[in-house]
Protein backbone atom coordinates (compact mmCIF):
# COMPACT_ATOMS: atom_id res chain seq x y z
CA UNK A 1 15.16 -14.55 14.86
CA UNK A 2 13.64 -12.29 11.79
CA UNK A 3 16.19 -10.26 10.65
CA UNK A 4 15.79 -6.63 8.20
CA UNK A 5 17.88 -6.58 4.84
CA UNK A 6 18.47 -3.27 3.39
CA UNK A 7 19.75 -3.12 -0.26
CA UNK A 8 21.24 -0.03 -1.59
CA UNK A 9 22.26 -0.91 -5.25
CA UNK A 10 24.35 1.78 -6.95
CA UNK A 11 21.84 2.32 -10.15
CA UNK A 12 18.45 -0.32 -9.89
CA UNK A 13 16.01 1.04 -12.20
CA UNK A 14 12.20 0.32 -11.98
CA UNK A 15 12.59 -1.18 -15.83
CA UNK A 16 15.58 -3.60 -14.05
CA UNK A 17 13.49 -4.02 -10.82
CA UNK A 18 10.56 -5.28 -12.63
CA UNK A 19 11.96 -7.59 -15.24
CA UNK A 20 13.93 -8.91 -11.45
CA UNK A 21 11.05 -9.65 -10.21
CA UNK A 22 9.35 -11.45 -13.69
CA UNK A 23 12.18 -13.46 -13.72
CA UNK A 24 12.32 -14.73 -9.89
CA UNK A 25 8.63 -15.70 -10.34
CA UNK A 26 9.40 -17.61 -13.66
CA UNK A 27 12.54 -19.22 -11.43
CA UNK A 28 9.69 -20.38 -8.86
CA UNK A 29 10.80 -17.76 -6.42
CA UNK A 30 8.20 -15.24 -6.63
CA UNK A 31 6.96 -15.46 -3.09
CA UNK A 32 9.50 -17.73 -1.36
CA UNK A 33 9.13 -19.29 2.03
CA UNK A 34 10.56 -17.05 5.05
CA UNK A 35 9.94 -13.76 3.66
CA UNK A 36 7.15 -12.01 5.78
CA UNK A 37 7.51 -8.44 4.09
CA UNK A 38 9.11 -7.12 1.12
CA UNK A 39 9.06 -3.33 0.22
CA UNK A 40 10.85 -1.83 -3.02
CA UNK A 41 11.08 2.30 -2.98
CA UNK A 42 12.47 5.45 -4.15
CA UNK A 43 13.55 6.99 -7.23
CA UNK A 44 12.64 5.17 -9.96
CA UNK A 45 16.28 5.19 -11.34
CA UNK A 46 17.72 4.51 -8.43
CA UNK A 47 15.57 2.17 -6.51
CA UNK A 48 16.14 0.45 -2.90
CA UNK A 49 14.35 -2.90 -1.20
CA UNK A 50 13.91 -3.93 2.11
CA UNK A 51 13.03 -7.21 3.36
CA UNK A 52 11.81 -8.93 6.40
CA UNK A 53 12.96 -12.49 6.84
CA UNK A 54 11.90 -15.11 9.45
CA UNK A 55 15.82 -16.30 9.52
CA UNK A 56 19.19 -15.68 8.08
CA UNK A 57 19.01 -19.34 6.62
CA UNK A 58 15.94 -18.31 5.06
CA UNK A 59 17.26 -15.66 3.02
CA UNK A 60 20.34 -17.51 2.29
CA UNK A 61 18.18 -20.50 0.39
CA UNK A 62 16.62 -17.13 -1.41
CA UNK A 63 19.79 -15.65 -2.71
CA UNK A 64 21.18 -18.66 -4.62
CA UNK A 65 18.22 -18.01 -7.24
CA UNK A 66 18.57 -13.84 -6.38
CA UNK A 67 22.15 -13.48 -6.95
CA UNK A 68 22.49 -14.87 -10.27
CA UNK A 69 19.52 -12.75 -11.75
CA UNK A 70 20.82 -9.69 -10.23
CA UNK A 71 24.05 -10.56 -12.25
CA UNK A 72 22.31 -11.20 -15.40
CA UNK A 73 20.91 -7.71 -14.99
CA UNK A 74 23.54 -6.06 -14.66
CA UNK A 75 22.63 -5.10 -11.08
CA UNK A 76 25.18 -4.83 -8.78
CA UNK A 77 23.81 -5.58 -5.18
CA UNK A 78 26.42 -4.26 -3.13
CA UNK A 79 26.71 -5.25 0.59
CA UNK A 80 22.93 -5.82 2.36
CA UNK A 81 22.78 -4.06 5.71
CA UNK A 82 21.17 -7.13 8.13
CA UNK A 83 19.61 -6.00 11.24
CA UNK A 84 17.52 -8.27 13.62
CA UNK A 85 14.07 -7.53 14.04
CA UNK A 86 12.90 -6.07 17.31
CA UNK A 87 9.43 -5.16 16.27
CA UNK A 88 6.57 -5.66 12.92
CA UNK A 89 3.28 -3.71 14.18
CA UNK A 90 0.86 -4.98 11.28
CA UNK A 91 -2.74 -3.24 10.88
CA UNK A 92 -5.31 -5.42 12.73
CA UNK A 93 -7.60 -7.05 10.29
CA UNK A 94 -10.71 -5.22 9.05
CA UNK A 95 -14.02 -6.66 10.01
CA UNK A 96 -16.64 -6.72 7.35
CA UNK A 97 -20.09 -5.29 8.41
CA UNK A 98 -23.12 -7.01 7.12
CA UNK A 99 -24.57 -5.72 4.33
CA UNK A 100 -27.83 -3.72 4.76
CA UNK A 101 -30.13 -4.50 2.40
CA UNK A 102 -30.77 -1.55 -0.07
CA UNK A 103 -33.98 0.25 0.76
CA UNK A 104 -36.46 0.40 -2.25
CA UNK A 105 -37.35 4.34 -3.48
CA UNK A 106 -40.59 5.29 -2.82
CA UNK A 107 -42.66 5.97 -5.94
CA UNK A 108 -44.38 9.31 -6.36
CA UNK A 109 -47.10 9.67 -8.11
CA UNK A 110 -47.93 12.98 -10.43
CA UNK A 111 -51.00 14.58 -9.90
């Protein structure tokens, strides 16, 4: 079942967010396998993140190279709220359009 975490960290800067995720991409954890969405917002000194997981065990593999980052940051999690998912309504795909071929400009002559 995909489950919603919600992380509320007392103080998460942007500066902290970003050098977060530098260093879980440099860990091999940049995009890691079970997380379907992953959404960082608000102020930029005090910044939130919300994640869509395909499983709890998913996650779980996740936070043994999250958690020891955060601490190395100085960023103190706090408790995740985990909700299961009822519902992800995604944008249906765009369809490209051929391309029309350009028409060529007339030439006018001067008289």
């Amino acid at each position: 079942m995909a489950i919603g975490i919600y992380f509320s960290p007392a103080a998460m800067s942007a500066e902290k967010y970003d050098e977060c995720i530098k260093l879980l991409r440099k860990a091999g954890a940049g995009n890691p396998a079970g997380r379907s969405y992953h959404a960082s917002f608000g102020p930029k000194d005090k910044l939130m993140v919300f994640d869509v997981w395909t499983s709890q065990a998913a996650f779980d593999k996740f936070a043994k190279t999250l958690m020891p980052i955060l601490q190395q940051l100085g960023i103190e999690g706090g408790e995740p709220t985990v909700m299961p998912v009822h519902k992800v309504i995604v944008p249906a795909a765009k369809v490209a359009s051929p391309k029309k071929p350009a028409k060529a400009s007339a030439s006018r002559s001067k008289r």
